[in-house]
N, C-alpha and C. Protein backbone atom coordinates (compact mmCIF):
# COMPACT_ATOMS: atom_id res chain seq x y z
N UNK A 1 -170.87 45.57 102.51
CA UNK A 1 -172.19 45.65 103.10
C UNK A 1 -172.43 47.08 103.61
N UNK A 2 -173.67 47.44 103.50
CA UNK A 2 -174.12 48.81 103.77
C UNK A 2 -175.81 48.83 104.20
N UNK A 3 -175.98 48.86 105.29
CA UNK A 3 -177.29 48.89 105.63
C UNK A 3 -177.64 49.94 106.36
N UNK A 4 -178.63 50.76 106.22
CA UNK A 4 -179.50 51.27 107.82
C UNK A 4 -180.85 50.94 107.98
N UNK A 5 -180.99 51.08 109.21
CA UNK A 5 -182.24 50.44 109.38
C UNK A 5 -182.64 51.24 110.57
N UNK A 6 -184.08 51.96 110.19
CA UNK A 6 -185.24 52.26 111.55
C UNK A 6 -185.75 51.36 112.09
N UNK A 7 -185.75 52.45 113.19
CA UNK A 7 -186.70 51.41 114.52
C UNK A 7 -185.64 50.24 115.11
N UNK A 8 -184.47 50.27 114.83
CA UNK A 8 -183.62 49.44 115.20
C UNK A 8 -184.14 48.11 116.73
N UNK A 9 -184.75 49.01 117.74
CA UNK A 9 -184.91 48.42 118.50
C UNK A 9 -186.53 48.28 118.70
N UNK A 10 -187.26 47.25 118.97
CA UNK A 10 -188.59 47.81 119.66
C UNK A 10 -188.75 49.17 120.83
N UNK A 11 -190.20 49.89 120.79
CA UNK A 11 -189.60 51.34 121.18
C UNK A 11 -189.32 51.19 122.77
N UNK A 12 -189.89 49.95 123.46
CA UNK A 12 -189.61 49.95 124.87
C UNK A 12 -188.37 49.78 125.40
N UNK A 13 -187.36 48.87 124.11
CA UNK A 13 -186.08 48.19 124.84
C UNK A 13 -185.44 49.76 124.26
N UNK A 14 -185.77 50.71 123.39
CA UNK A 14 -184.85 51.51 123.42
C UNK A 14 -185.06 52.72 124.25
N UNK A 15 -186.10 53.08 124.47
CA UNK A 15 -186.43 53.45 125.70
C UNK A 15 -185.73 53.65 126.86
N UNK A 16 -185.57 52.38 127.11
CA UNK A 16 -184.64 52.37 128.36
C UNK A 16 -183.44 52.32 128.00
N UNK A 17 -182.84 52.10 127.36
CA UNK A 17 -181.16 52.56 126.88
C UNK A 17 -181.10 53.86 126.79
N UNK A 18 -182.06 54.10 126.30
CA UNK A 18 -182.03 55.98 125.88
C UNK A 18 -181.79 56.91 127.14
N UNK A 19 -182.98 55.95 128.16
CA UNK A 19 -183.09 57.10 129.01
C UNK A 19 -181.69 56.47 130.16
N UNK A 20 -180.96 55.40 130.03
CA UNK A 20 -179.87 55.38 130.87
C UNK A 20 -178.62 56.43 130.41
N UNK A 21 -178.32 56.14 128.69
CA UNK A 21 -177.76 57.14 128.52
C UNK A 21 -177.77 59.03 128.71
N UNK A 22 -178.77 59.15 128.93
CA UNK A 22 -179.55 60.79 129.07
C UNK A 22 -179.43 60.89 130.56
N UNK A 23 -179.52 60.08 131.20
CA UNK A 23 -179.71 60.14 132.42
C UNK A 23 -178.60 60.76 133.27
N UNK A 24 -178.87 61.80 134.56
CA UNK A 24 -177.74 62.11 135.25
C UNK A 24 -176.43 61.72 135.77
N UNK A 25 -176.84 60.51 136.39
CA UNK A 25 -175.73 58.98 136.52
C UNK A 25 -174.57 58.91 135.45
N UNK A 26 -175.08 58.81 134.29
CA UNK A 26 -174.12 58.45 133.14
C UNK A 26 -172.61 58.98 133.07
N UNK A 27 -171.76 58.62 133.35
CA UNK A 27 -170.51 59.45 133.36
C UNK A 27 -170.20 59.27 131.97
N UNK A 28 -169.84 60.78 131.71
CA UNK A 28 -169.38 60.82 130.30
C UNK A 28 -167.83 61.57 130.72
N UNK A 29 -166.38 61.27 129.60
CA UNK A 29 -165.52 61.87 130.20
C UNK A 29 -164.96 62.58 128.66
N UNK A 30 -164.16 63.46 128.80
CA UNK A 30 -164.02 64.77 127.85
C UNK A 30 -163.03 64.42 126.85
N UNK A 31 -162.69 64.59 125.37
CA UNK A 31 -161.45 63.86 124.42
C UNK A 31 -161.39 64.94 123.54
N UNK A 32 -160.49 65.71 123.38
CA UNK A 32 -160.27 66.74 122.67
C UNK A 32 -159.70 66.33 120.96
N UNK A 33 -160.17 66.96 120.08
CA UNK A 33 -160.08 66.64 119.10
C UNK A 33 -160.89 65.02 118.85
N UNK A 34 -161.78 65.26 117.85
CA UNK A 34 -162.71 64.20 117.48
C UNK A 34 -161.61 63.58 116.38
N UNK A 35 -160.88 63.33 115.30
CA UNK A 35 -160.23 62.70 114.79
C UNK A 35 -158.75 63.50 115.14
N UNK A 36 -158.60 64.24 115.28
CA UNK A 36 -157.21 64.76 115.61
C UNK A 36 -156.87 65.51 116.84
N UNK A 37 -155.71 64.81 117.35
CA UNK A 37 -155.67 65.57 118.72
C UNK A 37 -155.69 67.07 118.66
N UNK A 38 -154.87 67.52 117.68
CA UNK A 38 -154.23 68.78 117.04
C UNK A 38 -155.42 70.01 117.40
N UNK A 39 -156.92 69.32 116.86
CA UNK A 39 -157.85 70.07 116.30
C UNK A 39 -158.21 70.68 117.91
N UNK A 40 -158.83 72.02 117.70
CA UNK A 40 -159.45 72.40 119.08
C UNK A 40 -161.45 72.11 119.36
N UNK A 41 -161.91 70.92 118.41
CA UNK A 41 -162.55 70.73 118.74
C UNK A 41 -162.60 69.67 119.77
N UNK A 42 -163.91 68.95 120.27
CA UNK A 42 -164.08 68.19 121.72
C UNK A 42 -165.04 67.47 121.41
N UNK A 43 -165.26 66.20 122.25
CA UNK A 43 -166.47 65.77 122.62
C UNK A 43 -166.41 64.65 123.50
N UNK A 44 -167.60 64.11 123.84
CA UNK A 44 -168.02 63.37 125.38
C UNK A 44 -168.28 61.78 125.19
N UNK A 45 -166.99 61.28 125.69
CA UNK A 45 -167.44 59.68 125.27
C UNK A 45 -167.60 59.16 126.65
N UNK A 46 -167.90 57.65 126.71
CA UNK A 46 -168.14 56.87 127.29
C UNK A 46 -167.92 55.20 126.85
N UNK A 47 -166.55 54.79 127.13
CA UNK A 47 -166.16 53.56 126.47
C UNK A 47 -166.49 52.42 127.52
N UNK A 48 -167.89 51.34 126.63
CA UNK A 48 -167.98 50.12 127.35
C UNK A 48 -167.15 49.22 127.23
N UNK A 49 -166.18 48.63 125.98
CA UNK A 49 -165.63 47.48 126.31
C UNK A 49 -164.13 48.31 124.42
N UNK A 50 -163.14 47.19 125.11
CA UNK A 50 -162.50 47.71 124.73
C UNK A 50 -161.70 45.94 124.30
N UNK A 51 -160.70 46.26 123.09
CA UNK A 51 -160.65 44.73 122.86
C UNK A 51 -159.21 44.52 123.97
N UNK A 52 -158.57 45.11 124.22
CA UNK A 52 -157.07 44.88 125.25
C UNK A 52 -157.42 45.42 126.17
N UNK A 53 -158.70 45.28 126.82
CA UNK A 53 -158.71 45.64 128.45
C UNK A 53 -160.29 44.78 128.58
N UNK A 54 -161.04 45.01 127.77
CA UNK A 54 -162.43 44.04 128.01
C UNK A 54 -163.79 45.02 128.59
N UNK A 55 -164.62 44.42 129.33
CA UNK A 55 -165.44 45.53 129.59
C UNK A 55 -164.95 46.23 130.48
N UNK A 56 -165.73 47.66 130.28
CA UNK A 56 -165.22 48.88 130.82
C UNK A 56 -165.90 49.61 131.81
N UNK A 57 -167.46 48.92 132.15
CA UNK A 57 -168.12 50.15 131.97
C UNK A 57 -169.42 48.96 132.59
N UNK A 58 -169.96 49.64 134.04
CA UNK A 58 -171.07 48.68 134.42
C UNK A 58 -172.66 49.24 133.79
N UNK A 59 -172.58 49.69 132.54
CA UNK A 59 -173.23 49.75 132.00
C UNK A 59 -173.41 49.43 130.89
N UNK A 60 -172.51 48.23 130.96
CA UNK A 60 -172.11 47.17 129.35
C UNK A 60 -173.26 46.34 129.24
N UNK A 61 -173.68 45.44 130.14
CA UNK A 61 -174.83 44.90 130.09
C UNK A 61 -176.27 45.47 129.92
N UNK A 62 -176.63 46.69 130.14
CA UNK A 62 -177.67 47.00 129.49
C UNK A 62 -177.83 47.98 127.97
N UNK A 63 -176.68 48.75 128.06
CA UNK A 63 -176.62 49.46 126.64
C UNK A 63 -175.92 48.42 125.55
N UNK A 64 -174.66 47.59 125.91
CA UNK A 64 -174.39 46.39 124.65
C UNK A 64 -174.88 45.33 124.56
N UNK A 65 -174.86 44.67 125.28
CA UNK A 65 -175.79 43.17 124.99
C UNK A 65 -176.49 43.15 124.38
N UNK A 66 -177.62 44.29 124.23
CA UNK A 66 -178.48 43.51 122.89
C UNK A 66 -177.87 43.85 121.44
N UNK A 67 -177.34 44.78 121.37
CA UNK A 67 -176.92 44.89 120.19
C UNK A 67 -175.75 43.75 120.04
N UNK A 68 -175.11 42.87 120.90
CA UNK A 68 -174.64 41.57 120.81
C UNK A 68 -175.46 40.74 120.17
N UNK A 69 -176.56 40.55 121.29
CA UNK A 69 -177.78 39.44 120.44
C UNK A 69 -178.03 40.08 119.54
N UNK A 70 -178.25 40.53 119.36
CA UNK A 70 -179.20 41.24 117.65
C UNK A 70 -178.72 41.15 116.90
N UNK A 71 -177.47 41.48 116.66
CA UNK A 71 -176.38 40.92 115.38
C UNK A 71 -175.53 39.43 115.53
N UNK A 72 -175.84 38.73 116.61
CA UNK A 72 -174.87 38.15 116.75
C UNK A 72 -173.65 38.09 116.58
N UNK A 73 -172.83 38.77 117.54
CA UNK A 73 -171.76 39.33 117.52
C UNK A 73 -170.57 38.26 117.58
N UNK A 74 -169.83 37.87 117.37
CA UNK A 74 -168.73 36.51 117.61
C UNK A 74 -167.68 37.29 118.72
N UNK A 75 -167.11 38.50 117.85
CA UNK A 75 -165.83 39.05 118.84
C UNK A 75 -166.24 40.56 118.92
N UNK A 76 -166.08 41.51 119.70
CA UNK A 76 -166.57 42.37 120.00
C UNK A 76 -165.24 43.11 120.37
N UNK A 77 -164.93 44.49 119.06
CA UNK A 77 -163.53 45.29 119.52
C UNK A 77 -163.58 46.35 119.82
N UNK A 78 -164.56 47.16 120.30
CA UNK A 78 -164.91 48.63 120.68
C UNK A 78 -165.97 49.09 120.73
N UNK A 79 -167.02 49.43 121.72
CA UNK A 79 -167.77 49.70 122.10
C UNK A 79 -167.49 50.93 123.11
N UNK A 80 -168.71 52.17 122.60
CA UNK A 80 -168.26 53.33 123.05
C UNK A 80 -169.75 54.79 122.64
N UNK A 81 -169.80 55.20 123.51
CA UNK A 81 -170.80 56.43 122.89
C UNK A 81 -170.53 57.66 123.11
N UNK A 82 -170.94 58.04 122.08
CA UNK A 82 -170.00 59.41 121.46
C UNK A 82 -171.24 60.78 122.38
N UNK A 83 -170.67 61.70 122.41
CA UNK A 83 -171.88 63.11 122.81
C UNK A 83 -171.02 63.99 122.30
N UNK A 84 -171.81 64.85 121.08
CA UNK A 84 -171.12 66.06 120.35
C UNK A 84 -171.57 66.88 120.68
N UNK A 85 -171.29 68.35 121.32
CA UNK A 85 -172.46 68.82 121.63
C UNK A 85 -172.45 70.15 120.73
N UNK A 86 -173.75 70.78 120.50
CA UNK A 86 -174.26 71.74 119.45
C UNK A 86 -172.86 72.52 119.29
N UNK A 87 -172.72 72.94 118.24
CA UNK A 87 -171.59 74.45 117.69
C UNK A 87 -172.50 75.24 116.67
N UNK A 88 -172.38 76.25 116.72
CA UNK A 88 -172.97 77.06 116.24
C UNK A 88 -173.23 77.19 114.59
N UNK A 89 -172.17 76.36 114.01
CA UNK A 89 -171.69 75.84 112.35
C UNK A 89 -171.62 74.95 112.81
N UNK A 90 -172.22 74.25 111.70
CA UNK A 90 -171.73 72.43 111.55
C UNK A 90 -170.47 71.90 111.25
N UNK A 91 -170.00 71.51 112.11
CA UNK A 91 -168.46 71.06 111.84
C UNK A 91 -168.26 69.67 111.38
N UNK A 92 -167.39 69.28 110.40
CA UNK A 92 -167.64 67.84 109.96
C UNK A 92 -166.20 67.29 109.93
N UNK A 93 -166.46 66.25 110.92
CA UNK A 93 -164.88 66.41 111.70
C UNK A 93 -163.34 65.38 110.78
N UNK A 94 -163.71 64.91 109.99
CA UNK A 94 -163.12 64.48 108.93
C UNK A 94 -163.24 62.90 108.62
N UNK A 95 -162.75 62.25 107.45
CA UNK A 95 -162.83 61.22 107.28
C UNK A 95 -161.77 60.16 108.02
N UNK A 96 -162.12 59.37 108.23
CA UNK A 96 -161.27 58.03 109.22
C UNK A 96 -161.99 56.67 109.17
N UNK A 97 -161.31 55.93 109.29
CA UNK A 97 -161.88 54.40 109.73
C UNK A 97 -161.14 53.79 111.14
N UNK A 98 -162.16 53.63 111.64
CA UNK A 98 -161.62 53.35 113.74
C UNK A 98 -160.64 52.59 113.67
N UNK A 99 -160.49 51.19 112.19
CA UNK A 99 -159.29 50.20 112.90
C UNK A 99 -158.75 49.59 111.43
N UNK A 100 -157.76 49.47 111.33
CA UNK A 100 -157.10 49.05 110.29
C UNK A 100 -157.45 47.83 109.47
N UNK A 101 -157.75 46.95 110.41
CA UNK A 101 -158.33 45.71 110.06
C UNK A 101 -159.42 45.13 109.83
N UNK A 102 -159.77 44.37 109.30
CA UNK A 102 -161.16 43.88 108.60
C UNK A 102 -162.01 43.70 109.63
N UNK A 103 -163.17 44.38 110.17
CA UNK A 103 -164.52 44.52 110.71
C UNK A 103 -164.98 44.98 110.55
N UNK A 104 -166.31 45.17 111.40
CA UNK A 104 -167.94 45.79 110.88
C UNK A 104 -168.22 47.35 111.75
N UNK A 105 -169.16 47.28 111.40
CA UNK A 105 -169.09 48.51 112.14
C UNK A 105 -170.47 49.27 112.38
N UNK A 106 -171.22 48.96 113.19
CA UNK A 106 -172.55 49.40 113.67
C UNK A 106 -172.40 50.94 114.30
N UNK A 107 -172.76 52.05 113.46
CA UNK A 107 -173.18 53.60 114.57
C UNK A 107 -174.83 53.45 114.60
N UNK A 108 -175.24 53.77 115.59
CA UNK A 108 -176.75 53.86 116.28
C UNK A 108 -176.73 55.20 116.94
N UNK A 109 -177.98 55.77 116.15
CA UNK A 109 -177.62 57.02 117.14
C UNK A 109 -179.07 57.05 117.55
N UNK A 110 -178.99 58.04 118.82
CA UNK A 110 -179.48 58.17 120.12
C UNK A 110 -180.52 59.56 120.35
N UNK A 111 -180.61 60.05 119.30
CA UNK A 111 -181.50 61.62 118.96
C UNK A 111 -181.70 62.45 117.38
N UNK A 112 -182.55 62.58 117.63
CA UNK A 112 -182.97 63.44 116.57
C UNK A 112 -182.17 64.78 116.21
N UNK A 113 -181.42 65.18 115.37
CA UNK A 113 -180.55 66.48 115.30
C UNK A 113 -180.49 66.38 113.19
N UNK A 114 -179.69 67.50 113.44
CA UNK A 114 -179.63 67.65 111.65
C UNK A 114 -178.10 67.43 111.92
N UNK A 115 -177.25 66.92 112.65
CA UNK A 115 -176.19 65.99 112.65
C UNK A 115 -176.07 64.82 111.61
N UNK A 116 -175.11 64.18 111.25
CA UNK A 116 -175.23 62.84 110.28
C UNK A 116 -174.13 62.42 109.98
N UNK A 117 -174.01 61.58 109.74
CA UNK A 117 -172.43 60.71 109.04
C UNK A 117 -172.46 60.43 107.74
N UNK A 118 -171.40 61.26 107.20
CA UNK A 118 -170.98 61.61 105.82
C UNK A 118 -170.10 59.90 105.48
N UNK A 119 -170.22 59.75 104.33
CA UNK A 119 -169.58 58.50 103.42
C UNK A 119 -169.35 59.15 102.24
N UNK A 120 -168.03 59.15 101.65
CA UNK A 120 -167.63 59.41 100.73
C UNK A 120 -168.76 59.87 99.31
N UNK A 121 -169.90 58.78 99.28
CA UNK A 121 -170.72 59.08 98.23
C UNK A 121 -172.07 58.22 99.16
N UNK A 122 -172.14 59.41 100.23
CA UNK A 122 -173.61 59.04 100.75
C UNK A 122 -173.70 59.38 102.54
N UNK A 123 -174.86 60.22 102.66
CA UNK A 123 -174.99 60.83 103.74
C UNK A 123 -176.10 59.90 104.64
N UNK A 124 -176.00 59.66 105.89
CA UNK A 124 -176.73 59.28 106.70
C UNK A 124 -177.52 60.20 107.88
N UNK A 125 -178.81 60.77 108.11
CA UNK A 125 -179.16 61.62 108.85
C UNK A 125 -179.25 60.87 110.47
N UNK A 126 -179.03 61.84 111.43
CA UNK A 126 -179.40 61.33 112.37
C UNK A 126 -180.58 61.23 112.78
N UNK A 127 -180.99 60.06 113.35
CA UNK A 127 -182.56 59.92 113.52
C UNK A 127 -182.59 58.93 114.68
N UNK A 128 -183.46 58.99 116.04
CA UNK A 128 -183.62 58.28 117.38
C UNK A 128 -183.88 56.64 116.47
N UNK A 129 -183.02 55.78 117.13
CA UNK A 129 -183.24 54.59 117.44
C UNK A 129 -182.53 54.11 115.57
N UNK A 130 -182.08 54.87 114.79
CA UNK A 130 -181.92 54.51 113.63
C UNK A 130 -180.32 53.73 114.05
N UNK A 131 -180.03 52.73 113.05
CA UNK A 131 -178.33 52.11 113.12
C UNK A 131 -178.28 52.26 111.55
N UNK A 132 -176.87 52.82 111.48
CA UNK A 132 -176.18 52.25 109.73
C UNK A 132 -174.92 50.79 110.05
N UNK A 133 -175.41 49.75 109.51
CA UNK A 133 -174.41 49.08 109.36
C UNK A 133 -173.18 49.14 108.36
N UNK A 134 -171.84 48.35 108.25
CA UNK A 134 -171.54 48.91 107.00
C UNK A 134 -169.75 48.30 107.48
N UNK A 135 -169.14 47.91 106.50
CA UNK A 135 -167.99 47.26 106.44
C UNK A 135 -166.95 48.49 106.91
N UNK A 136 -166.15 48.04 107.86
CA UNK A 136 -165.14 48.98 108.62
C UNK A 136 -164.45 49.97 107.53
N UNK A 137 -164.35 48.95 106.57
CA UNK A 137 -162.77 49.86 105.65
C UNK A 137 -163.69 51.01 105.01
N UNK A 138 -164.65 51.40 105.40
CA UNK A 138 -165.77 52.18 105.06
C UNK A 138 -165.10 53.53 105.31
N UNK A 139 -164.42 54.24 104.90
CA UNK A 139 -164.15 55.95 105.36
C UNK A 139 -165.57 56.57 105.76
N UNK A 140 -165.83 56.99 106.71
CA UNK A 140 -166.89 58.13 107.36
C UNK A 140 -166.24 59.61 108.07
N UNK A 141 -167.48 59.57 108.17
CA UNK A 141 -167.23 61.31 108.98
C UNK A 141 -168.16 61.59 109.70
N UNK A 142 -168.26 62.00 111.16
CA UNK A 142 -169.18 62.75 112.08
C UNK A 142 -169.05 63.98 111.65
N UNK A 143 -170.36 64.51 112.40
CA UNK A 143 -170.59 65.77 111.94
C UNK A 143 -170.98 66.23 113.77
N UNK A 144 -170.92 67.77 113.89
CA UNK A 144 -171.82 68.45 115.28
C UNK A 144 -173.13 68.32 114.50
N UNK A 145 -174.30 68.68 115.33
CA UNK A 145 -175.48 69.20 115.19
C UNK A 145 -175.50 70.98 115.60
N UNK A 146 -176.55 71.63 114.89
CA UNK A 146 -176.62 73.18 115.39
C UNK A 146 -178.06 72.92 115.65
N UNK A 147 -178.95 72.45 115.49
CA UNK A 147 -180.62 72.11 116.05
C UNK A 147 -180.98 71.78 117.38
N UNK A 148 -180.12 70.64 118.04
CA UNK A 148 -180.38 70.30 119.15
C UNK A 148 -179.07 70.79 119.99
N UNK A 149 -179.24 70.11 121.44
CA UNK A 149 -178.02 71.01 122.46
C UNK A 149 -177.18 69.53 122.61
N UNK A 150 -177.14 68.40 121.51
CA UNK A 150 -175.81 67.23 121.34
C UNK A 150 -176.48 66.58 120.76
N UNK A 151 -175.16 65.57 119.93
CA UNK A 151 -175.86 64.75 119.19
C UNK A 151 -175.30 63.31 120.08
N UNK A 152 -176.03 61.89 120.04
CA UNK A 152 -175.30 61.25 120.69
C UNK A 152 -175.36 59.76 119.68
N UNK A 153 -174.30 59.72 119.45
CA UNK A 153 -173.85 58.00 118.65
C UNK A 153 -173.11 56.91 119.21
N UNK A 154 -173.83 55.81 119.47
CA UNK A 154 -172.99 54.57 119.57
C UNK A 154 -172.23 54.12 118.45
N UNK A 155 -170.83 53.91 118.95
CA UNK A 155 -169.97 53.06 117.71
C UNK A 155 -169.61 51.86 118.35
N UNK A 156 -170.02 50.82 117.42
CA UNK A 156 -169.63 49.41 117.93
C UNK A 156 -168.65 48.93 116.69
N UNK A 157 -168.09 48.77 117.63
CA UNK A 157 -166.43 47.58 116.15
C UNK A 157 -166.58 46.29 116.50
N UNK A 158 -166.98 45.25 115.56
CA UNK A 158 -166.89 44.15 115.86
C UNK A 158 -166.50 42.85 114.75
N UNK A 159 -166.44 41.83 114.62
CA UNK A 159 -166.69 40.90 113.77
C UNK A 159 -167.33 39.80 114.10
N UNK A 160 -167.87 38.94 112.99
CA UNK A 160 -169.05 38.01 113.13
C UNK A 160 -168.68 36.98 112.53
């Protein structure tokens, strides 16, 4: 399975997710190397729920839940939002799949940038309120943005 889809949310309910995430409040905390520790690149996550510890994050109920209801989610194994922020070259941080085992895998991203997630044979642009769905064993790749000052993506791991 391979889907994306605009407008993911009606524009009010995303609205307010948007602006909790953007918002000053939001603690974001720092992870060096985006697929490899090794690498000297960085970026800014924020993990809501996690499958061996559970929720994380008192901001699980308004940024995940609906994307629970909306897909109807059964089990829910990682929930988390990413902040890349601008580099001057586009860096495309390599191919990976989050978990070994058979699940899904919802990224939603959160702004407009010339950022995007690379698939072996097919590129996804970043675009406000857009989600790509798409079967875990899926190899991808993040990319930075150089247009805007971060790019920001939700990754949800789950099965249904």
């Amino acid at each position: 399975m391979f889907k994306v889809v605009d407008n993911f949310f009606k524009k009010d309910q995303y609205d307010k997710m948007k602006n909790l995430i953007i918002h000053p409040d939001f603690s974001w905390y720092l992870l060096h190397g985006v697929t490899d520790e090794k690498n000297d690149d960085f970026f800014m996550l924020h993990t809501f729920f996690k499958e061996d510890c559970g929720i994380n994050s008192d901001w699980y109920p308004h940024i995940i839940e609906p994307f629970v209801k909306k897909l109807k989610i059964k089990k829910l194994l990682r929930s988390r939002v990413n902040l890349y922020p601008k580099t001057d070259k586009q860096l495309v941080h390599g191919f990976h799949t989050d978990r070994k085992d058979k699940h899904m895998v919802i990224l939603f991203y959160f702004n407009d940038n010339n950022g995007y997630t690379l698939f072996k044979n097919r590129k996804v642009k970043s675009k406000d309120n857009r989600a790509v769905i798409f079967d875990g064993s899926l190899e991808h790749s993040s990319t930075t943005c150089t247009d805007q000052n971060y790019r920001i993506t939700l990754n949800i791991n789950y099965e249904f």
